[in-house]
Protein backbone atom coordinates (compact mmCIF):
# COMPACT_ATOMS: atom_id res chain seq x y z
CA UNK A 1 0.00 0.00 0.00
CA UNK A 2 1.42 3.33 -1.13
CA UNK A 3 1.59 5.95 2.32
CA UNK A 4 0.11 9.04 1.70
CA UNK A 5 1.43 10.28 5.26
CA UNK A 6 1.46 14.18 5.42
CA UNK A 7 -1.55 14.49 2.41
CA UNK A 8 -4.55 16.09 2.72
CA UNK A 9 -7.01 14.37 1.28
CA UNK A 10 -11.06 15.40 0.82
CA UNK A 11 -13.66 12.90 0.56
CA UNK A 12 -17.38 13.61 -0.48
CA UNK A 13 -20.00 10.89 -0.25
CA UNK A 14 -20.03 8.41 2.39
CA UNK A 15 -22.29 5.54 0.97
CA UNK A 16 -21.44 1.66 0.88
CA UNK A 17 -18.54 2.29 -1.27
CA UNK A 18 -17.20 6.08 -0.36
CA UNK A 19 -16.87 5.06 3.58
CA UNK A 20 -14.49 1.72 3.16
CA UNK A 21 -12.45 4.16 0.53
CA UNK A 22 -12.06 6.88 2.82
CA UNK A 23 -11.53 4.39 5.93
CA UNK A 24 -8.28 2.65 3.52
CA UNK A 25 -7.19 6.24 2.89
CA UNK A 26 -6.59 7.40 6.47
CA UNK A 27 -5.09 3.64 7.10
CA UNK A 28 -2.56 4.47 4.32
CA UNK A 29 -1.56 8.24 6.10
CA UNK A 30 -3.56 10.68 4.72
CA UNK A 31 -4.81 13.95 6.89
CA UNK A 32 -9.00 12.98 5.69
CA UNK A 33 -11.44 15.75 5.23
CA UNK A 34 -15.01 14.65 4.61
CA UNK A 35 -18.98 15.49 4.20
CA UNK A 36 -21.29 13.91 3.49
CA UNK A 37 -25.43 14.95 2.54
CA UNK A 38 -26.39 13.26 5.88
CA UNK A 39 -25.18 13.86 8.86
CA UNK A 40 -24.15 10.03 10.42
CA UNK A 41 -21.44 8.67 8.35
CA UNK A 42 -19.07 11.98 8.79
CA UNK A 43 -19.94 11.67 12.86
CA UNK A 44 -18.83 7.80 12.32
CA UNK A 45 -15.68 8.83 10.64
CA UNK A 46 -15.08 11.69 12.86
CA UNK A 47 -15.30 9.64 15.81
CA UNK A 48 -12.40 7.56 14.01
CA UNK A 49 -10.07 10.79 13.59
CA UNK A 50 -11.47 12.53 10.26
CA UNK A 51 -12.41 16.07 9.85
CA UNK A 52 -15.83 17.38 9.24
CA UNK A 53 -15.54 19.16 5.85
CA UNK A 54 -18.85 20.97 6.44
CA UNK A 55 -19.75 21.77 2.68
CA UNK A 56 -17.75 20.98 -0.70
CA UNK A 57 -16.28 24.34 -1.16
CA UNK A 58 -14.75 24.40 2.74
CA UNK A 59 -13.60 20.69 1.85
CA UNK A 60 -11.81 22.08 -1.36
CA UNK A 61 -10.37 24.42 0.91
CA UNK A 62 -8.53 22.76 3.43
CA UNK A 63 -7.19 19.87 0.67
CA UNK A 64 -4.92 19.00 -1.83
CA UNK A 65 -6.90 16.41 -3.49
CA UNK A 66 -10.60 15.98 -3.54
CA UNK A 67 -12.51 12.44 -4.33
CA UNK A 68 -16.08 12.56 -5.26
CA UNK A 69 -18.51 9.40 -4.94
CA UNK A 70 -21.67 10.14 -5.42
CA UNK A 71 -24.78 8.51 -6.31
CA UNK A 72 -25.27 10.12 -10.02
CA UNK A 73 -24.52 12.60 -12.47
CA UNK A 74 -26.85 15.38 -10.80
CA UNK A 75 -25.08 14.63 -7.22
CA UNK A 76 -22.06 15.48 -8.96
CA UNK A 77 -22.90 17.96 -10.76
CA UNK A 78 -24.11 19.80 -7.60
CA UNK A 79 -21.01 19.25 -5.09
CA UNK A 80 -18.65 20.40 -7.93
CA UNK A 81 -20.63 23.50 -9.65
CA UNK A 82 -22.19 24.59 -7.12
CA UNK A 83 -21.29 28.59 -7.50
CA UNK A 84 -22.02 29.19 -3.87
CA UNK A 85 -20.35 26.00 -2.10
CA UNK A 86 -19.89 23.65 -4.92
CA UNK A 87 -16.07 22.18 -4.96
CA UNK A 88 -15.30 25.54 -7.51
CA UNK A 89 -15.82 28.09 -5.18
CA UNK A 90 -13.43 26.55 -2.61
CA UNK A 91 -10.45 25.50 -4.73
CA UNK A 92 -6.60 26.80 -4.99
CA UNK A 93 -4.73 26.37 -8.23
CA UNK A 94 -3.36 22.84 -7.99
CA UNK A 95 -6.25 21.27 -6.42
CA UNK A 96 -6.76 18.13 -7.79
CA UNK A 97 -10.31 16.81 -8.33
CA UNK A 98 -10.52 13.14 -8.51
CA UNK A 99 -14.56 12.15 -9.91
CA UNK A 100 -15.11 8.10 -8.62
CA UNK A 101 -18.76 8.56 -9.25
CA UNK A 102 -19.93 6.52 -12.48
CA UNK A 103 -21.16 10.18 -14.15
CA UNK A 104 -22.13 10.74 -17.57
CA UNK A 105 -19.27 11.74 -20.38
CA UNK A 106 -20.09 15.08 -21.59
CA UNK A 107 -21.01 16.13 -18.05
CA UNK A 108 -17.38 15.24 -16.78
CA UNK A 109 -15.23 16.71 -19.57
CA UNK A 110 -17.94 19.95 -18.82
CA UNK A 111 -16.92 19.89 -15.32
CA UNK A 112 -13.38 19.06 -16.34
CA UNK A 113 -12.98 22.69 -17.99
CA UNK A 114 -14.60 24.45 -15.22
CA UNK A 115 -11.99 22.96 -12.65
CA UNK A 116 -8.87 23.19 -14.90
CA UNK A 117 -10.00 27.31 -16.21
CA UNK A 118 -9.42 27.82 -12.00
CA UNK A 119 -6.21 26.04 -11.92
CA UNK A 120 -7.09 22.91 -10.73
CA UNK A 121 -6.78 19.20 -12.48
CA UNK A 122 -9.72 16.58 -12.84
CA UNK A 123 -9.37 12.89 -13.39
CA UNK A 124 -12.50 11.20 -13.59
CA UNK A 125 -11.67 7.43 -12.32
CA UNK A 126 -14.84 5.54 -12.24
CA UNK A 127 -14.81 2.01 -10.23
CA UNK A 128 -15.86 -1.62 -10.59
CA UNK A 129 -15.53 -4.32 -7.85
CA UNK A 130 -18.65 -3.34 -5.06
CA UNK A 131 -18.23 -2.91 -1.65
CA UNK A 132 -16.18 -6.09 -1.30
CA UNK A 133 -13.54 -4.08 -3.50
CA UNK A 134 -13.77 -1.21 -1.71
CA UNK A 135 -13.62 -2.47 1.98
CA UNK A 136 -10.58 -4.28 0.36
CA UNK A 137 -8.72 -2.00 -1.28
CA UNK A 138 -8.75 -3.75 -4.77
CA UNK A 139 -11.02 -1.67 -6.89
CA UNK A 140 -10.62 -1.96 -10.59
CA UNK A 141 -10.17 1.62 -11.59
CA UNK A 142 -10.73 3.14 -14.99
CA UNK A 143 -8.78 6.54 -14.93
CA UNK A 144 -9.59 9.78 -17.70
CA UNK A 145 -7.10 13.03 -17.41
CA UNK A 146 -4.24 14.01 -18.66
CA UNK A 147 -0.83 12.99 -17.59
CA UNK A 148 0.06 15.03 -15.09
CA UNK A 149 -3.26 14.78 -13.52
CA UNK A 150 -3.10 11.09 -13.71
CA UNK A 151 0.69 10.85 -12.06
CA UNK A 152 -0.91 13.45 -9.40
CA UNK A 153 -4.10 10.95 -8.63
CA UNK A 154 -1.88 7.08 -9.00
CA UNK A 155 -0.61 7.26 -5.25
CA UNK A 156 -4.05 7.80 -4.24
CA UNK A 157 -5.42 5.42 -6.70
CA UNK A 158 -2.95 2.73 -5.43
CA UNK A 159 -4.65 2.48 -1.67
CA UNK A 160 -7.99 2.27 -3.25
CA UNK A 161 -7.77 -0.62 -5.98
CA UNK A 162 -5.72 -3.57 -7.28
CA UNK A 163 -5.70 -2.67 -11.10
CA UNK A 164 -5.33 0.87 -12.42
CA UNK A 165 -5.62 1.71 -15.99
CA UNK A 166 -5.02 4.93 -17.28
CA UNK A 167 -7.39 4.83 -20.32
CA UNK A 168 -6.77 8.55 -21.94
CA UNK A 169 -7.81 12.00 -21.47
CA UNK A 170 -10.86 13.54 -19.73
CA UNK A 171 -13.67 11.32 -19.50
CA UNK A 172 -12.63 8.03 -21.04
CA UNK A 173 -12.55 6.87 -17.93
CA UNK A 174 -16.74 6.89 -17.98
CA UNK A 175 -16.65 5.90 -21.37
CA UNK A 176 -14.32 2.45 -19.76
CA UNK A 177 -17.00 2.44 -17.03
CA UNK A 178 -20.10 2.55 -19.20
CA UNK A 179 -18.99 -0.37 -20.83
CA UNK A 180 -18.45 -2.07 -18.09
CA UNK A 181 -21.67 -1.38 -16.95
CA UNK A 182 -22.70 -3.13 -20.51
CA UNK A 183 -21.27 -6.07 -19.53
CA UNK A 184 -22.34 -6.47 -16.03
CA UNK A 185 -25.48 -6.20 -16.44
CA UNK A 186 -26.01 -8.42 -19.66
CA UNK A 187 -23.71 -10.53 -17.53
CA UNK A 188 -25.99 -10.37 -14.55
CA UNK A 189 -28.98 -10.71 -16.84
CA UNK A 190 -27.46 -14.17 -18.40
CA UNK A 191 -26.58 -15.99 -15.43
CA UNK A 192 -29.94 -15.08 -13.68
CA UNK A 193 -31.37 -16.63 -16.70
CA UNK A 194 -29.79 -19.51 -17.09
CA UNK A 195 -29.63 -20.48 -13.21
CA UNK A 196 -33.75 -19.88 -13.77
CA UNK A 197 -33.79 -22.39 -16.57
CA UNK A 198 -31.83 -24.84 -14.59
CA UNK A 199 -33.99 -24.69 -11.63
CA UNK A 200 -37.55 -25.05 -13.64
CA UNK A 201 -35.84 -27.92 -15.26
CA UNK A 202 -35.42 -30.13 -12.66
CA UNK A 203 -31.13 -29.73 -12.24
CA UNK A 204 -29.96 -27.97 -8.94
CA UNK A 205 -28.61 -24.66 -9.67
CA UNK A 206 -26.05 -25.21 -7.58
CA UNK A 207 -24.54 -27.93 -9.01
CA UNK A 208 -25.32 -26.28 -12.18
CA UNK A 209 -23.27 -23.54 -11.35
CA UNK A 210 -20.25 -26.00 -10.01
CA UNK A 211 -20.49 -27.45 -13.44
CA UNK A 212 -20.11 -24.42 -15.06
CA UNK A 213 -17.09 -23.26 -13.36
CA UNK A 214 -14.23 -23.06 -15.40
CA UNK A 215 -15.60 -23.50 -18.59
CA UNK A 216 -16.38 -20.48 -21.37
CA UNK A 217 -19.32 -19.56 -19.37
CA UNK A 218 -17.41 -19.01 -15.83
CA UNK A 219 -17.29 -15.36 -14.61
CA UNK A 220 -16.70 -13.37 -11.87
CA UNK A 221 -20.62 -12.84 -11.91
CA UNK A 222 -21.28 -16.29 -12.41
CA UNK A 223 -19.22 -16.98 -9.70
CA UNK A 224 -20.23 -14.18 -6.74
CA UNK A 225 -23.97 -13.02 -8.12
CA UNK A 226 -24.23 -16.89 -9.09
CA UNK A 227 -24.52 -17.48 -5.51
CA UNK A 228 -26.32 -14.60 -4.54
CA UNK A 229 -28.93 -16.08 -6.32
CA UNK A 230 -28.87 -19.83 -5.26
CA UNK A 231 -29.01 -18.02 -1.99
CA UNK A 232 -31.63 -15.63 -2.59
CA UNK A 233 -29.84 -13.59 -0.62
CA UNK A 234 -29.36 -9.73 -1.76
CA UNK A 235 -27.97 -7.20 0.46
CA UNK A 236 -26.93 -4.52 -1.71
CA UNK A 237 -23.16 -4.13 -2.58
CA UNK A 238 -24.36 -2.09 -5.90
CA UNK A 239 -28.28 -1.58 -5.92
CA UNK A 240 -30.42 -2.23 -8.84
CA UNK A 241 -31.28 1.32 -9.04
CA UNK A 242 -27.58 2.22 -9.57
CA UNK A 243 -26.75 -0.75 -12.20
CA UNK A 244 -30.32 1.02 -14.20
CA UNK A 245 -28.99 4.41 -13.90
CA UNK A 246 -25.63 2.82 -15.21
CA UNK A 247 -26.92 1.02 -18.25
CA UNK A 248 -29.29 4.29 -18.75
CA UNK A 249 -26.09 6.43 -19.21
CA UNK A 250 -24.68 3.95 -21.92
CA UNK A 251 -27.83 4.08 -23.74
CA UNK A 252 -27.38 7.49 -23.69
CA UNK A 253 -23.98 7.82 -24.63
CA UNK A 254 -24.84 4.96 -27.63
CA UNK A 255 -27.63 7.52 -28.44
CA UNK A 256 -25.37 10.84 -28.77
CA UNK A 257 -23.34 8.17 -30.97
CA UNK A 258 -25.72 7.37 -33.42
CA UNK A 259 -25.31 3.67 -32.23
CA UNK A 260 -28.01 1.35 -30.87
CA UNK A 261 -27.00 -1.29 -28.06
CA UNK A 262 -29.92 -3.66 -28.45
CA UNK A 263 -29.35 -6.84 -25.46
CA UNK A 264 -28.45 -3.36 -23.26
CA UNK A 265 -31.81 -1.74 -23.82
CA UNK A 266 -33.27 -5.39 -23.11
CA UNK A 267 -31.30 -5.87 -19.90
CA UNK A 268 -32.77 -1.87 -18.65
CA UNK A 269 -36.58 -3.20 -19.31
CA UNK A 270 -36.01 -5.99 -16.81
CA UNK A 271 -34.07 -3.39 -14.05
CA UNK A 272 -36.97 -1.40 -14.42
CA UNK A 273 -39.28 -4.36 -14.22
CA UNK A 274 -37.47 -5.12 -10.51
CA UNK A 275 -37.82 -1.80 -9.74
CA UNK A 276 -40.94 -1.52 -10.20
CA UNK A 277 -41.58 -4.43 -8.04
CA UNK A 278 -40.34 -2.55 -5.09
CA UNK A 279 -36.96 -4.25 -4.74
CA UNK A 280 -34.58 -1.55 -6.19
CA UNK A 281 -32.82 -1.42 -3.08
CA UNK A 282 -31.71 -5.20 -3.77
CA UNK A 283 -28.46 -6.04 -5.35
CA UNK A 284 -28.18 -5.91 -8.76
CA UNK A 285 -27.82 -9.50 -8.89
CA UNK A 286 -31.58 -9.54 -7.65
CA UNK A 287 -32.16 -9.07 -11.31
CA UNK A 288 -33.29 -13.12 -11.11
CA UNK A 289 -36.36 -11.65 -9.13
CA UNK A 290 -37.70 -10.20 -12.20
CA UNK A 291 -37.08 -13.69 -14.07
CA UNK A 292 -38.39 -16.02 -11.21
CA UNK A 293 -40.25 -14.56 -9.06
CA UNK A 294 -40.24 -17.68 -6.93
């Protein structure tokens, strides 16, 4: 773990994923600065030797290095912009302004300017790997800046996950995440299927699943959501409102394209089919729910 003794650091959104990153942060040195929209997490984290930030633009102030992760692109949107107390009316040239959120493209290289005409330097670095990944420390991070913004954020980056890509400039970090989004979900979507088909077919899905290991069809998801599923057990490390939103902003993105992403469009009827159901606080992998609803 890189030390990031004698940094400080500010953190904004406390959620299931922000806390464990913030936690690993002051574990690995850093001086840790954070708010949060409610009030409990920062008295948790206080209690454990943070600092209240207060509001964005008095976090700004008292850091070096800001991390955002928040719930969507609005969130964002708000903490940073804000002209009153948004992170842009608190920060110093050389501030550097590190977006984990999963926010949508042209709103980050937007906010990128805004940040960098004050001096400042934005790396969006979107994350994949759920709370276990973040309580662990080995996040798969999918970095957008330049260089020198990138070489600012890696020490940083290093505490919080195992593999860090620098994918190119401003926002191609999103554009990493949004198709990885793509592929979880449709990932999600195919296991949750075929451990359905399994079941109403008279094989155990377990063994089904112990079968499959290994083979072409083995994943990650196959392997953790797999048996979230055989569980039925779904206590959210990334909701099912989230992974929508997520596959929304692809769509989007496609859209601004001129390119259509069929299966995706497919895989957001059934998120919207769970949430509808009143279980968009579930997992994502309770995406089986809207399958079998036995």
């Amino acid at each position: 773990m890189s030390s990031l003794k004698g940094m400080k650091i500010g953190f904004i959104g406390l959620g299931l994923m922000g806390k464990p990153m913030a936690r690993n942060l002051a574990r690995a040195g850093a001086e840790m600065i954070v708010h949060n929209r409610s009030q409990a997490p920062v008295d948790e984290l206080v209690n454990e030797g943070m600092t209240a930030g207060g509001s964005p633009d008095k976090v700004a102030a008292a850091a070096e290095i800001v991390i955002c992760m928040l719930t969507d692109t609005p969130a964002v949107e708000k903490v940073i912009m804000d002209a009153e107390d948004g992170i842009i009316a608190g920060i110093s040239p050389d501030t550097l302004i590190i977006d984990m959120s999963t926010s949508k493209v042209p709103a980050t290289r937007q906010m990128a300017q805004a940040i960098e005409a004050k001096g400042g330097l934005y790396v969006d670095a979107p994350v994949s790997g759920g709370t276990i990944g973040a309580e662990g420390g080995s996040l798969t991070i999918m970095a957008g800046g330049s260089d020198q913004a990138f070489e600012r954020a890696r020490p940083v980056l290093e505490v919080l996950g195992q593999k860090i890509t620098h994918v190119g400039g401003v926002g191609t970090g999103q554009v990493a995440k949004a198709a990885n989004q793509v592929i979880v979900g449709l990932n999600i979507g195919a296991v949750a299927e075929a451990l359905t088909l399994a079941k109403h077919a008279g094989a155990d899905p377990a063994k089904v699943r112990e079968a499959l290991g290994g083979g072409f069809a083995d994943s990650r998801i196959l392997e953790v959501h797999g048996q979230r599923m055989i569980d039925g057990a779904f206590p959210p490390g990334a909701r099912a409102t989230v992974q929508r939103k997520d596959m929304d902003q692809a769509l989007e993105l496609a859209a601004e394209l001129g390119i259509e992403l069929p299966a995706t469009a497919l895989s957001r009827e059934l998120y919207d089919r769970l949430i509808e159901a009143g279980s968009g606080d579930l997992d994502h992998s309770g995406l089986i729910k809207a399958i079998d609803p036995d």
